[in-house]
N, C-alpha and C. Protein backbone atom coordinates (compact mmCIF):
# COMPACT_ATOMS: atom_id res chain seq x y z
N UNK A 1 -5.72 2.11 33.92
CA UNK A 1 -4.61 2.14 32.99
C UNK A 1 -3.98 0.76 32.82
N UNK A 2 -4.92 -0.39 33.61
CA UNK A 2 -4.10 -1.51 33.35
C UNK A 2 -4.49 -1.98 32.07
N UNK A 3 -3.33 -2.92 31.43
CA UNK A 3 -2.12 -3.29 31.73
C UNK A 3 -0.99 -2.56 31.26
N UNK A 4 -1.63 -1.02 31.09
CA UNK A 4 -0.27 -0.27 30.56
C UNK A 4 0.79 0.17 31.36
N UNK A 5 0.19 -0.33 33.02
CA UNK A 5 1.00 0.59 33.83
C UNK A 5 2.11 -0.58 34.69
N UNK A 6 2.99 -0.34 35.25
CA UNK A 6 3.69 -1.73 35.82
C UNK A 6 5.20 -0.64 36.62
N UNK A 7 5.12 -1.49 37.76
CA UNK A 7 6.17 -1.30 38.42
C UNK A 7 7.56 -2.41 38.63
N UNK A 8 8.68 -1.47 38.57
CA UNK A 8 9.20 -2.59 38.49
C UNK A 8 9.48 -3.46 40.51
N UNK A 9 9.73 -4.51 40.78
CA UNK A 9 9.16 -4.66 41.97
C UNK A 9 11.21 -5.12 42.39
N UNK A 10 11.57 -5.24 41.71
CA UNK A 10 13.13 -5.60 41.95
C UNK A 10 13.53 -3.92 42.44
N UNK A 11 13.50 -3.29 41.44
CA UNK A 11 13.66 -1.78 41.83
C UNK A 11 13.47 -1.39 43.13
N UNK A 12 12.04 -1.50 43.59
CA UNK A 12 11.23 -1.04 45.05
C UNK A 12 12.48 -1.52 45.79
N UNK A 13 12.98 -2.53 45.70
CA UNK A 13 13.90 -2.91 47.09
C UNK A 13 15.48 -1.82 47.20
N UNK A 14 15.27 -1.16 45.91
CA UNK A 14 16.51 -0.60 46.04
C UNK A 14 16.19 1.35 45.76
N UNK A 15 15.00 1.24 46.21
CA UNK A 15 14.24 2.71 46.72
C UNK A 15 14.17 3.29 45.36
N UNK A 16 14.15 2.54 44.35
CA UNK A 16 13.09 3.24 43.16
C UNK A 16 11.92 2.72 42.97
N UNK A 17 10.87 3.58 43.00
CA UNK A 17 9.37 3.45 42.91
C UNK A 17 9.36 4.15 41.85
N UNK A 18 9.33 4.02 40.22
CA UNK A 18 9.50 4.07 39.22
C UNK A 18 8.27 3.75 38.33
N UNK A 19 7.11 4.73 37.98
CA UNK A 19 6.14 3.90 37.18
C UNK A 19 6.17 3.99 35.91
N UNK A 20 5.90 2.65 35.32
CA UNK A 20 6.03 2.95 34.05
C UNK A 20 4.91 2.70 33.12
N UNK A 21 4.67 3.67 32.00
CA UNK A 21 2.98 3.33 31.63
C UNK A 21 3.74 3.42 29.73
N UNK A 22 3.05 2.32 29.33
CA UNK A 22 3.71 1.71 27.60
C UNK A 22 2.80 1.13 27.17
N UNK A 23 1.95 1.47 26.15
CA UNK A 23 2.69 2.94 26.04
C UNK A 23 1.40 3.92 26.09
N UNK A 24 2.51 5.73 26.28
CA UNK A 24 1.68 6.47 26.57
C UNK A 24 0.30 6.98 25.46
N UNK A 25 -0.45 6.94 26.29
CA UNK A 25 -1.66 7.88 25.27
C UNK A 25 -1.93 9.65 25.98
N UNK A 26 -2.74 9.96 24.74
CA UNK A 26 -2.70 11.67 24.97
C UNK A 26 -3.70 11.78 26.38
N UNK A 27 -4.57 10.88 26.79
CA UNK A 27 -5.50 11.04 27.98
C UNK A 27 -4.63 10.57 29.20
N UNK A 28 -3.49 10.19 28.90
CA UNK A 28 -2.07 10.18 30.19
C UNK A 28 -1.95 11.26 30.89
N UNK A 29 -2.19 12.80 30.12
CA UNK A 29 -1.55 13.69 30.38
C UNK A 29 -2.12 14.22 31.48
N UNK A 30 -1.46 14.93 32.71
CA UNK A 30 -1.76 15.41 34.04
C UNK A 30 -0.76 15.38 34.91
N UNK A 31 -1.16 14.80 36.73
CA UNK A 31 -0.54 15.60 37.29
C UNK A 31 -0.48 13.67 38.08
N UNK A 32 0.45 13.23 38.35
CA UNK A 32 0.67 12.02 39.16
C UNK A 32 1.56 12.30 40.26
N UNK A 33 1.01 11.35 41.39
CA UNK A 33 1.83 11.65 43.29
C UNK A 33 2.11 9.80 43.01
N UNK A 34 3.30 9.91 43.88
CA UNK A 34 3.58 8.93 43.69
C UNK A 34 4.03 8.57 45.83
N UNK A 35 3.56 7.82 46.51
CA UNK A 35 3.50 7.38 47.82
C UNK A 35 4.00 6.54 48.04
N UNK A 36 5.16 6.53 49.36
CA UNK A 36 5.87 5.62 49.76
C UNK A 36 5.62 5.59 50.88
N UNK A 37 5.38 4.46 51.73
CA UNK A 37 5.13 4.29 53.43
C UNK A 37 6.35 3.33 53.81
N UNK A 38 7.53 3.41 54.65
CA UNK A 38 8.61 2.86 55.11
C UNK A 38 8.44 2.76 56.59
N UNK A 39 7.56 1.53 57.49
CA UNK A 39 7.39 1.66 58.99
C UNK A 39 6.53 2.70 59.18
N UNK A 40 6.94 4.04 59.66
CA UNK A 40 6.18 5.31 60.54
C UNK A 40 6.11 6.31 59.51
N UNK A 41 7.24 6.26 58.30
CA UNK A 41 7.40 7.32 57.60
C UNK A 41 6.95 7.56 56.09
N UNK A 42 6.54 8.21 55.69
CA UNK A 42 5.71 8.69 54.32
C UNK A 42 5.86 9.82 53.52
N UNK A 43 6.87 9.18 51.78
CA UNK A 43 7.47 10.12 51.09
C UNK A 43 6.76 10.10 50.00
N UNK A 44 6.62 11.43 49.36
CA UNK A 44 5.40 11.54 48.35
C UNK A 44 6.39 12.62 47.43
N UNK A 45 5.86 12.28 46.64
CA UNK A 45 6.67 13.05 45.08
C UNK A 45 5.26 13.48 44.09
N UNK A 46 5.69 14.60 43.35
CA UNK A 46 4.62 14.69 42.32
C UNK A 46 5.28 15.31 41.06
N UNK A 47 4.58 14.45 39.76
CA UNK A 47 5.42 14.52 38.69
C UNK A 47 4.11 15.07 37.73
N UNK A 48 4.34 15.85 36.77
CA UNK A 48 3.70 15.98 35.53
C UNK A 48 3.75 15.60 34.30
N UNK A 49 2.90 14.48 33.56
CA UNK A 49 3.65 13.87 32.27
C UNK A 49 2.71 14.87 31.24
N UNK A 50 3.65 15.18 30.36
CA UNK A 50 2.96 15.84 28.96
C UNK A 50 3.16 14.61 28.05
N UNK A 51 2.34 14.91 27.04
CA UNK A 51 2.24 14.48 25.89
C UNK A 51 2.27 15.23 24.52
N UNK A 52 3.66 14.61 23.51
CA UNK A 52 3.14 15.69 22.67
C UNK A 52 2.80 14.31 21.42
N UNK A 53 2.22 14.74 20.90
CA UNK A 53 1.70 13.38 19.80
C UNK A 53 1.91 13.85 17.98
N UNK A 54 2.01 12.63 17.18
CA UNK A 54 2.52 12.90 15.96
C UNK A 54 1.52 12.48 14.93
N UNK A 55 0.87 12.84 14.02
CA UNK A 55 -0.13 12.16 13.04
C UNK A 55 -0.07 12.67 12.09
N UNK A 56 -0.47 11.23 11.07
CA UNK A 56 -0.48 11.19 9.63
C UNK A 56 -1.46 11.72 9.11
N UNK A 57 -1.63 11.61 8.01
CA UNK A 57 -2.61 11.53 7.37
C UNK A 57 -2.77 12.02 5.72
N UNK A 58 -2.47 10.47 5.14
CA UNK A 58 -2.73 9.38 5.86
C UNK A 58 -2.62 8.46 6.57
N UNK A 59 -2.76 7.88 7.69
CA UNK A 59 -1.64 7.24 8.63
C UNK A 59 -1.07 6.22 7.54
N UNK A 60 0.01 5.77 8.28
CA UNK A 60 1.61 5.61 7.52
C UNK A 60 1.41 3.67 8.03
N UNK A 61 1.21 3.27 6.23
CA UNK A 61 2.55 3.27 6.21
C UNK A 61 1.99 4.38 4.52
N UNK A 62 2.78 5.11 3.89
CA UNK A 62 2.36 6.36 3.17
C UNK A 62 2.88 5.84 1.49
N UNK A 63 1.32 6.17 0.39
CA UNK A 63 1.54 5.94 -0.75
C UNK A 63 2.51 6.62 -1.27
N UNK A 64 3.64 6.22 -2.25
CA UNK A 64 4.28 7.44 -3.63
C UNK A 64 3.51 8.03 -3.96
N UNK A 65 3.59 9.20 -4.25
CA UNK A 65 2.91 10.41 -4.72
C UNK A 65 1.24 10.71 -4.25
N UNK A 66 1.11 10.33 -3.00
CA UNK A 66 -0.47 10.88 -2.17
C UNK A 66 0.44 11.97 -1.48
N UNK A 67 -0.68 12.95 -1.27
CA UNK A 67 -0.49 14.37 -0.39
C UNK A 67 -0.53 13.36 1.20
N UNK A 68 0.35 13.50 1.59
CA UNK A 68 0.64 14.06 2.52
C UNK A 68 1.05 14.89 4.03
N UNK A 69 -0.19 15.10 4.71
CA UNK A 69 0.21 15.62 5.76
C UNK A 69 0.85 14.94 7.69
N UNK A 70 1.75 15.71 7.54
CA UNK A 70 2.37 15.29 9.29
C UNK A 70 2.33 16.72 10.24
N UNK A 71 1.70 15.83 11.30
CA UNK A 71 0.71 17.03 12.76
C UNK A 71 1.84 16.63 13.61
N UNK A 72 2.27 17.48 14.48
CA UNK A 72 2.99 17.72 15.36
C UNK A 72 2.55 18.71 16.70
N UNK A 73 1.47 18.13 17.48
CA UNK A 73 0.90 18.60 19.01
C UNK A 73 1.51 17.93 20.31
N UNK A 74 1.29 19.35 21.61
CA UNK A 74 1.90 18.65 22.84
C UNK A 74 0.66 18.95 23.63
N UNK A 75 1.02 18.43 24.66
CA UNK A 75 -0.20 19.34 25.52
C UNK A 75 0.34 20.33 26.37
N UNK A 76 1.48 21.21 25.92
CA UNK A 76 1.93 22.15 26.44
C UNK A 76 1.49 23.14 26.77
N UNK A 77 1.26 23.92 27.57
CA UNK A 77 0.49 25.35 27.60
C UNK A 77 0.78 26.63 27.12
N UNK A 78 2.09 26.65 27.27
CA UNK A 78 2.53 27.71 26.23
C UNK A 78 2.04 28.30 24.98
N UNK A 79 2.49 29.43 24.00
CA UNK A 79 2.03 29.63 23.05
C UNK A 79 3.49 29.08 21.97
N UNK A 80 2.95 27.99 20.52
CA UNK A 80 3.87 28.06 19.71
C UNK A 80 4.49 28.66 19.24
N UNK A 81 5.42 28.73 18.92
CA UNK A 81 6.12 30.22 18.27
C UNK A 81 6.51 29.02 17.17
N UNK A 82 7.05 28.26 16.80
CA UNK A 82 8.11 27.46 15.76
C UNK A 82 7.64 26.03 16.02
N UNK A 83 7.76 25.28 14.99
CA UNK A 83 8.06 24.03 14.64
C UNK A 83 8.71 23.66 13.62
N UNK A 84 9.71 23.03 13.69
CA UNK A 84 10.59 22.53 13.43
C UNK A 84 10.78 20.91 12.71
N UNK A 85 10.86 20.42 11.61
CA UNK A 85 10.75 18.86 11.42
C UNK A 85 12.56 18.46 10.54
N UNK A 86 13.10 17.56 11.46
CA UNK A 86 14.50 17.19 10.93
C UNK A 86 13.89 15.87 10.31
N UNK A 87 14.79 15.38 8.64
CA UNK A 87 14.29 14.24 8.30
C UNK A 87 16.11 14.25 8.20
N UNK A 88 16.30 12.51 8.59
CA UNK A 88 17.32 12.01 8.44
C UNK A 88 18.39 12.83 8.87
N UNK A 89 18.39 13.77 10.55
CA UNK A 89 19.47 14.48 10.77
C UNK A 89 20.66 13.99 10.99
N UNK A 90 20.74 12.48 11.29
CA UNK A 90 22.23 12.23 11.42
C UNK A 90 22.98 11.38 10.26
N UNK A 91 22.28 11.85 9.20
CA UNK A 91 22.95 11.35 7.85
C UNK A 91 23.04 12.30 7.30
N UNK A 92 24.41 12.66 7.51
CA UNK A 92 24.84 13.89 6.41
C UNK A 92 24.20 14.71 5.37
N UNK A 93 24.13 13.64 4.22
CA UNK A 93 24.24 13.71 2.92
C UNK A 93 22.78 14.39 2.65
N UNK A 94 22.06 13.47 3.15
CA UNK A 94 20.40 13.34 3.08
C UNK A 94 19.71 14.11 4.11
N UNK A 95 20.03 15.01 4.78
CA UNK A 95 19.86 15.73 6.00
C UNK A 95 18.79 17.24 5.48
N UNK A 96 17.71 17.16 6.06
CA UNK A 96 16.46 18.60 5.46
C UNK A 96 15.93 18.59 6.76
N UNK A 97 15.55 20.23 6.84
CA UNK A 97 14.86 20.50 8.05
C UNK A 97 13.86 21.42 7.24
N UNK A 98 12.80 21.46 7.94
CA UNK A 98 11.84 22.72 7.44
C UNK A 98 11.09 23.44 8.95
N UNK A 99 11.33 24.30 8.84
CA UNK A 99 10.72 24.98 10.06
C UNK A 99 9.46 25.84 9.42
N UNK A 100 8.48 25.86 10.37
CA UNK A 100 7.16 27.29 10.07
C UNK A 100 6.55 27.38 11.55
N UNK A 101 5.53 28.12 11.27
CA UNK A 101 4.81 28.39 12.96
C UNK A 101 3.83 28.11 13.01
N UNK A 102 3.16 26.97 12.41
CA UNK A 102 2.18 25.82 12.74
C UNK A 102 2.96 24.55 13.17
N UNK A 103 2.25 23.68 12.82
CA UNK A 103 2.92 22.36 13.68
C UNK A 103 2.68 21.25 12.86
N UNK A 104 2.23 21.57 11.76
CA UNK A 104 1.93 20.89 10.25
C UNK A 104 2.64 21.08 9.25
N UNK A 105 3.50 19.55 8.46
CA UNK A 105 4.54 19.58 7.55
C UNK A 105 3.17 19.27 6.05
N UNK A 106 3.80 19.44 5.24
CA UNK A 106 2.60 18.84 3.58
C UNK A 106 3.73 18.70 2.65
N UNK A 107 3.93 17.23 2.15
CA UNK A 107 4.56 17.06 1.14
C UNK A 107 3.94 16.47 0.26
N UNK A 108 3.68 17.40 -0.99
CA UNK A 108 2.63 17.23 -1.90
C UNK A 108 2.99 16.00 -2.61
N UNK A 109 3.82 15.51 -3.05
CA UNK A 109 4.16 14.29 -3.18
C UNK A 109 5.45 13.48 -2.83
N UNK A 110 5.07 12.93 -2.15
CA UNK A 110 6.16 12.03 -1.09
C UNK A 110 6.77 10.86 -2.09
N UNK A 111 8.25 11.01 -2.19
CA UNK A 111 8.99 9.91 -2.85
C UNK A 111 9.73 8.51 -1.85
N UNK A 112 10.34 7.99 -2.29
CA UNK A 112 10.98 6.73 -1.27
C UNK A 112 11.82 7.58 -0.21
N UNK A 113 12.49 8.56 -0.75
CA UNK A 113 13.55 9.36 -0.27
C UNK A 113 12.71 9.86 1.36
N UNK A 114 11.75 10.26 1.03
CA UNK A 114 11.18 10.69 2.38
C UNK A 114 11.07 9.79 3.34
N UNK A 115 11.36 8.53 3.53
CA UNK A 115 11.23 7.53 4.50
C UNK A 115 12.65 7.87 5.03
N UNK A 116 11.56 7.47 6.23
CA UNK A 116 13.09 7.30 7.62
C UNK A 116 12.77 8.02 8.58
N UNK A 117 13.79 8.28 9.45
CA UNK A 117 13.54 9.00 10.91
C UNK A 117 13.30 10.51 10.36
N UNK A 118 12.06 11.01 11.19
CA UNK A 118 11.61 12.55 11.19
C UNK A 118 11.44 12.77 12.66
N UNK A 119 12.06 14.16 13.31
CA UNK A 119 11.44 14.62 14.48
C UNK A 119 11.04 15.96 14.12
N UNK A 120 10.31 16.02 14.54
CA UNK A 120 9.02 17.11 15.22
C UNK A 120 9.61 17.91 16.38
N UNK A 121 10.20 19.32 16.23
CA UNK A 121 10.69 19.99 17.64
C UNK A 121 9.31 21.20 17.24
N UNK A 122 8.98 21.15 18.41
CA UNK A 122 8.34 22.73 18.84
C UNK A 122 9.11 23.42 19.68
N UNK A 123 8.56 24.49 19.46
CA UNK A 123 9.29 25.77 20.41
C UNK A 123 7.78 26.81 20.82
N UNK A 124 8.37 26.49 21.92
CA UNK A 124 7.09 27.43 22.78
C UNK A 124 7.42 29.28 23.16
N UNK A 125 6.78 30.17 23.66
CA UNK A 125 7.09 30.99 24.07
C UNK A 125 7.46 31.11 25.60
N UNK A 126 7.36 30.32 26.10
CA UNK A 126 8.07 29.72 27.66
C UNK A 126 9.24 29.50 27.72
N UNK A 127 10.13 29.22 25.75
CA UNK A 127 11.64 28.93 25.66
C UNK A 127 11.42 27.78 25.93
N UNK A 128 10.50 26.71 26.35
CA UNK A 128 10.13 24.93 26.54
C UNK A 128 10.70 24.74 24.78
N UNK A 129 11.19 23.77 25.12
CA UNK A 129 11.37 22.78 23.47
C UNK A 129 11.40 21.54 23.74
N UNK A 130 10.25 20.68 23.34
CA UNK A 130 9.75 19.47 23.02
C UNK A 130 10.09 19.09 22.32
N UNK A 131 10.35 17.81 21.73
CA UNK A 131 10.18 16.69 20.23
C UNK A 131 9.93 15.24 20.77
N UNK A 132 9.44 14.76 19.55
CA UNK A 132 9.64 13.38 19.04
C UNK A 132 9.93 13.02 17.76
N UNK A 133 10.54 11.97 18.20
CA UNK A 133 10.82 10.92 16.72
C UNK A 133 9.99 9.77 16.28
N UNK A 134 10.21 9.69 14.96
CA UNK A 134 9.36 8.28 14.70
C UNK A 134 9.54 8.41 13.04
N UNK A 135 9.33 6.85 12.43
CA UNK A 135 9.85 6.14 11.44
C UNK A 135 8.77 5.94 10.33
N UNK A 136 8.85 7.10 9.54
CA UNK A 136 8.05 7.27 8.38
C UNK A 136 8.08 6.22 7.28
N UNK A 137 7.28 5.03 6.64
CA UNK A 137 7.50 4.13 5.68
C UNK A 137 6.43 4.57 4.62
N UNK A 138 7.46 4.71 3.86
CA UNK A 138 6.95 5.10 1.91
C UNK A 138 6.81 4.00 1.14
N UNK A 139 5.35 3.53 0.87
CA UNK A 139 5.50 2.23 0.06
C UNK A 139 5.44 3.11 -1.43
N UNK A 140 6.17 1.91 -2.01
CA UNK A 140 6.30 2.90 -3.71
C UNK A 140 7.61 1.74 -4.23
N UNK A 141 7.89 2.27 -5.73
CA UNK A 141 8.76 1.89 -6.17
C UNK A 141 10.32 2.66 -6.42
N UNK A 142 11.24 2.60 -6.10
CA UNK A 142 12.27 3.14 -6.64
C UNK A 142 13.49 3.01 -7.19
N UNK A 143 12.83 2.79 -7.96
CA UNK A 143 14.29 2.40 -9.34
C UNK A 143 14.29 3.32 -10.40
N UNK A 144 14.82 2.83 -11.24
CA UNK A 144 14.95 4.06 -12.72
C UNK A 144 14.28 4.59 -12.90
N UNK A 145 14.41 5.81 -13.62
CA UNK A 145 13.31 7.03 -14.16
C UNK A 145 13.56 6.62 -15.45
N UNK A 146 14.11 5.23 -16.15
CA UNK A 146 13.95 4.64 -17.27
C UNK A 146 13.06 3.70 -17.36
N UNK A 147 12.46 2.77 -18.26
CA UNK A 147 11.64 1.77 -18.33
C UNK A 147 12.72 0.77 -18.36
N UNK A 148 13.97 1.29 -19.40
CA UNK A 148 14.83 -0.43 -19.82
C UNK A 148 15.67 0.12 -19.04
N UNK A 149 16.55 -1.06 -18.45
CA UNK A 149 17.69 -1.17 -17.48
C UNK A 149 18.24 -2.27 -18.56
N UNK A 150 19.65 -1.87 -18.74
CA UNK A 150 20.60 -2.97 -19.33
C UNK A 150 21.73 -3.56 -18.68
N UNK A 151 21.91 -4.59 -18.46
CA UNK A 151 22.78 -5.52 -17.65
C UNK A 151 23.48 -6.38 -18.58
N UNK A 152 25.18 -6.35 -18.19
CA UNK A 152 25.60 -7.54 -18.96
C UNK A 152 25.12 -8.64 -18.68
N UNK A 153 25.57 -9.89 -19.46
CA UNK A 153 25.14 -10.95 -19.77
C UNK A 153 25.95 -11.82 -19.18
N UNK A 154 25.63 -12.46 -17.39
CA UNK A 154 25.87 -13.27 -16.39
C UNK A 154 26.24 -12.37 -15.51
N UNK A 155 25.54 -11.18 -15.62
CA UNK A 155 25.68 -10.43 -14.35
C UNK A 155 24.24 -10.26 -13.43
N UNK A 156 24.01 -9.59 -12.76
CA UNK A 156 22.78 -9.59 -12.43
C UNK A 156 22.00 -8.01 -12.29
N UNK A 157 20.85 -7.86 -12.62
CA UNK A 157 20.41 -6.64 -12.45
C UNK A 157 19.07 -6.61 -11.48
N UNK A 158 19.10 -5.79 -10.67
CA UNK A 158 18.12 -4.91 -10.18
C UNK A 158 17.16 -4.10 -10.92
């Protein structure tokens, strides 16, 4: 896993053994022990990292008006019941969620408006709820649904 994996070594002196792996991939996922030897004595921990992963397609950065699709998988064991996708939840105005019980969003044609933060929540039948976030970019144009734009004269127009 090198060089994804790194400890921090300032930490160790102050009894965090902390690993950190950046970034994660979906073949991360399993079962990690983590071993400490202090003189005579030996403390062992064991952690499980999941992964849940997000894909385009077409991967992003995403044409005006191409179909479309965003995948939303974990490596959870559970069974899905819901997924869930928030675009722009902490902006009021502009705020859409769409929920169904796959894990696949399709926006048949994607405008500028669709850029920005989207998360991905699943919901398992275990009552587990996962997400991630990440930063959708819409190349395209967006200005008028006119051809002429009129601007006074020593002003400036967009």
């Amino acid at each position: 896993m090198k060089p994804r994996v790194s400890l921090q070594d300032s930490a160790l002196r102050n009894g965090n053994f902390s690993l950190r792996i950046d970034p994660v991939r979906s073949e991360d996922v399993g079962l990690y022990e983590a071993q400490v030897k202090y003189k005579t004595e030996v403390r062992s921990c064991h952690m499980e990292l999941g992964v849940i992963t997000v894909t385009l397609s077409p991967p992003s950065p995403v044409i005006v008006n191409d179909l479309l699709l965003m995948s939303c998988n974990s490596s959870h064991r559970a069974s899905l019941v819901e997924t869930c996708w928030f675009h722009n939840e902490h902006l009021d105005s502009t705020s859409r969620t769409f929920c169904s019980s796959s894990g696949t969003l399709s926006i048949l044609h994607p405008v500028m408006s669709d850029a920005g933060s989207w998360r991905c929540q699943l919901r398992y039948s275990d009552k587990e709820i996962i997400s991630a976030t990440f930063n959708l970019q819409v190349l395209g144009f967006d200005g008028p649904t006119s051809p002429v734009v009129y601007a006074a004269a020593g002003s400036a127009a967009d």
